[in-house]
Protein backbone atom coordinates (compact mmCIF):
# COMPACT_ATOMS: atom_id res chain seq x y z
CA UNK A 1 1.30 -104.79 -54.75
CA UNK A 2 -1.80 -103.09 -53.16
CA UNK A 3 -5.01 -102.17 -54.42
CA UNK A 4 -6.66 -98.74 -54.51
CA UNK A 5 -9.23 -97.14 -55.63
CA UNK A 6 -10.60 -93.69 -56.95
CA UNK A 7 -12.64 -91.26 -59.36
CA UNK A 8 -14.17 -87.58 -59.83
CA UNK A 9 -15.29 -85.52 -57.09
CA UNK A 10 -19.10 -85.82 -58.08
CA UNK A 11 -18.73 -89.81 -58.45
CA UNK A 12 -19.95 -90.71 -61.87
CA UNK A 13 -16.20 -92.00 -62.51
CA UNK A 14 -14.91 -94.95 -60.57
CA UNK A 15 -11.72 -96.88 -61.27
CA UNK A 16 -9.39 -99.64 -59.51
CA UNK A 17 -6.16 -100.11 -59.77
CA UNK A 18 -3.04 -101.85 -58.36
CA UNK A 19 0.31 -100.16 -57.23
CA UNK A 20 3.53 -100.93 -55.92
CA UNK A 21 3.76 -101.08 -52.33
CA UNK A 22 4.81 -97.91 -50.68
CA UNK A 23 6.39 -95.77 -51.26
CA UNK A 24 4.92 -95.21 -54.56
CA UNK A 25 6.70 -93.19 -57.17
CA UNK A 26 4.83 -89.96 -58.65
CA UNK A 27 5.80 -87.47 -61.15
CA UNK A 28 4.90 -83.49 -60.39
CA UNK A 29 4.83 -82.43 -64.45
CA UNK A 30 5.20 -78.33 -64.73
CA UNK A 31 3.83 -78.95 -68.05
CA UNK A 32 1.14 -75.82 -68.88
CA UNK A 33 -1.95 -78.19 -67.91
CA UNK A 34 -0.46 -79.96 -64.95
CA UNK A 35 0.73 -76.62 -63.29
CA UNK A 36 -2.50 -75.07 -63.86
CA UNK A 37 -4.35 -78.63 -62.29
CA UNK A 38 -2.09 -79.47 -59.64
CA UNK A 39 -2.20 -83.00 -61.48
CA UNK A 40 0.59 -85.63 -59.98
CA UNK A 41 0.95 -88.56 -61.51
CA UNK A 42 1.46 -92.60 -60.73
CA UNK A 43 1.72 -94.45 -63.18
CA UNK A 44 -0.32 -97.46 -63.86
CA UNK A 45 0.32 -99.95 -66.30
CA UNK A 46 -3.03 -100.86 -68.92
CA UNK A 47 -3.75 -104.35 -67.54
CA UNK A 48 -3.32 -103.17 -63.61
CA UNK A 49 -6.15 -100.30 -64.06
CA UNK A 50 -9.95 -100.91 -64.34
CA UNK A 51 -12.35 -98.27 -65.16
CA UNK A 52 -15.50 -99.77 -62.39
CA UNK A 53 -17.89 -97.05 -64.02
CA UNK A 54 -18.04 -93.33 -65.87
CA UNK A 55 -17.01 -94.47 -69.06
CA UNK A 56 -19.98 -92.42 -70.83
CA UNK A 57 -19.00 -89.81 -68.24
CA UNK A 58 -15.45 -88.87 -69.73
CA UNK A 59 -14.88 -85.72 -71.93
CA UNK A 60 -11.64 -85.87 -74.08
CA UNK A 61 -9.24 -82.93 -74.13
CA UNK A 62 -6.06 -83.04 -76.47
CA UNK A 63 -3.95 -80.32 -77.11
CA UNK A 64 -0.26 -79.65 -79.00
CA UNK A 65 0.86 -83.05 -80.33
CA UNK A 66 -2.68 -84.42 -79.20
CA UNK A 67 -1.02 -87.33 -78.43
CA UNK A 68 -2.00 -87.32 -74.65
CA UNK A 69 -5.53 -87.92 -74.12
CA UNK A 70 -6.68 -86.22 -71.08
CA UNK A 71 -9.91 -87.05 -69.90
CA UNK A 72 -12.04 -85.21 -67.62
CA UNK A 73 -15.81 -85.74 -65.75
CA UNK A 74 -17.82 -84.03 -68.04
CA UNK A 75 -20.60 -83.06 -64.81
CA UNK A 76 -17.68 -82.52 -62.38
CA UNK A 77 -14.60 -81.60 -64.34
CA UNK A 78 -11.81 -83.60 -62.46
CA UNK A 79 -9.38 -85.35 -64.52
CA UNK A 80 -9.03 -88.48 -61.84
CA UNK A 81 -6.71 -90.11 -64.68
CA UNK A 82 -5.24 -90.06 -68.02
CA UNK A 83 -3.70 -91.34 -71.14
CA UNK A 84 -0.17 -89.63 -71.32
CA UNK A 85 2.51 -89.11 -73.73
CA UNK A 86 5.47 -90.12 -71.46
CA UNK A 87 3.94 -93.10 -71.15
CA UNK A 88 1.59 -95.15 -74.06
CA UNK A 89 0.96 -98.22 -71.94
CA UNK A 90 0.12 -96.90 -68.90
CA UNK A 91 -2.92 -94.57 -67.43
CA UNK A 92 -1.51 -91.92 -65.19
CA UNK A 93 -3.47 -91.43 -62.04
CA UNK A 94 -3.89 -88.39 -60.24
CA UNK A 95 -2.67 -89.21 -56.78
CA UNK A 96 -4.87 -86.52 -55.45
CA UNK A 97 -8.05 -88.71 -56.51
CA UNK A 98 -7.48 -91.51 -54.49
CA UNK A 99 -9.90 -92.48 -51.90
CA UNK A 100 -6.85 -93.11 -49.24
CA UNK A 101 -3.80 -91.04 -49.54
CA UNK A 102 -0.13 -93.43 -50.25
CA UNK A 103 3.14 -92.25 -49.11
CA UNK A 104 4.74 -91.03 -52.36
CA UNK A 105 8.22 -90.21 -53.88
CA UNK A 106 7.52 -87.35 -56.35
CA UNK A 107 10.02 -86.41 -58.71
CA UNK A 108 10.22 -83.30 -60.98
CA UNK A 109 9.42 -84.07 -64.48
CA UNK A 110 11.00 -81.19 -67.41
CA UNK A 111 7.32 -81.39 -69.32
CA UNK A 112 8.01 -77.80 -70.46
CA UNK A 113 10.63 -79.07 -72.17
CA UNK A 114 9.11 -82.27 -72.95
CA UNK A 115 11.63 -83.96 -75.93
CA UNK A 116 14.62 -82.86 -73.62
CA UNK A 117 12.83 -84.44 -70.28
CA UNK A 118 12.20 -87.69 -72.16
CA UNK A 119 15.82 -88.65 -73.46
């Protein structure tokens, strides 16, 4: 496992996390808000994440089921992580948030067809 760390382009939010070693696995969602974001996604389980600071910082965007919380900087607007669907015990980080870059194995995840992709 390594450590990492990240947040929002302006700072406010701040988070740690741990991670597989290398390569790490990512998902690249084509999902209406990922697309539009550029969003790709590691998955980090509840009890290996820890939000260092921002919490007052984060707005809350839902939208369809509103299952998936998506949470944004409310000064800068980057979504640096989220609570997704897919995945209800795990935050997925935006690997383009990190402070260092990881070498990553992205796959393609259906989220335009999002009951089909998950069976």
């Amino acid at each position: 496992m390594i450590k990492v760390s990240g947040g929002c382009h302006c700072g406010a939010v701040r988070f740690r996390a741990e991670m597989p070693d290398p390569p790490v696995t990512a998902l690249d969602c084509n999902c209406s808000v990922c697309s539009m974001t550029g969003f790709i996604h590691i998955m980090v389980p509840h009890g290996q994440f820890e939000l260092l600071t921002g919490r007052n910082s984060l707005s809350t965007y839902r939208f369809g089921t509103s299952t998936a919380e998506h949470l944004f900087c409310a000064t800068c607007g980057v979504k640096s992580f989220y609570q997704p669907r897919s995945h209800p015990d795990a935050w997925s980080v935006n690997a383009a948030c990190l402070d260092q870059p990881l070498e990553l194995t992205i796959e393609q995840f259906d989220g335009q067809n999002w009951e089909e992709a998950q069976q």
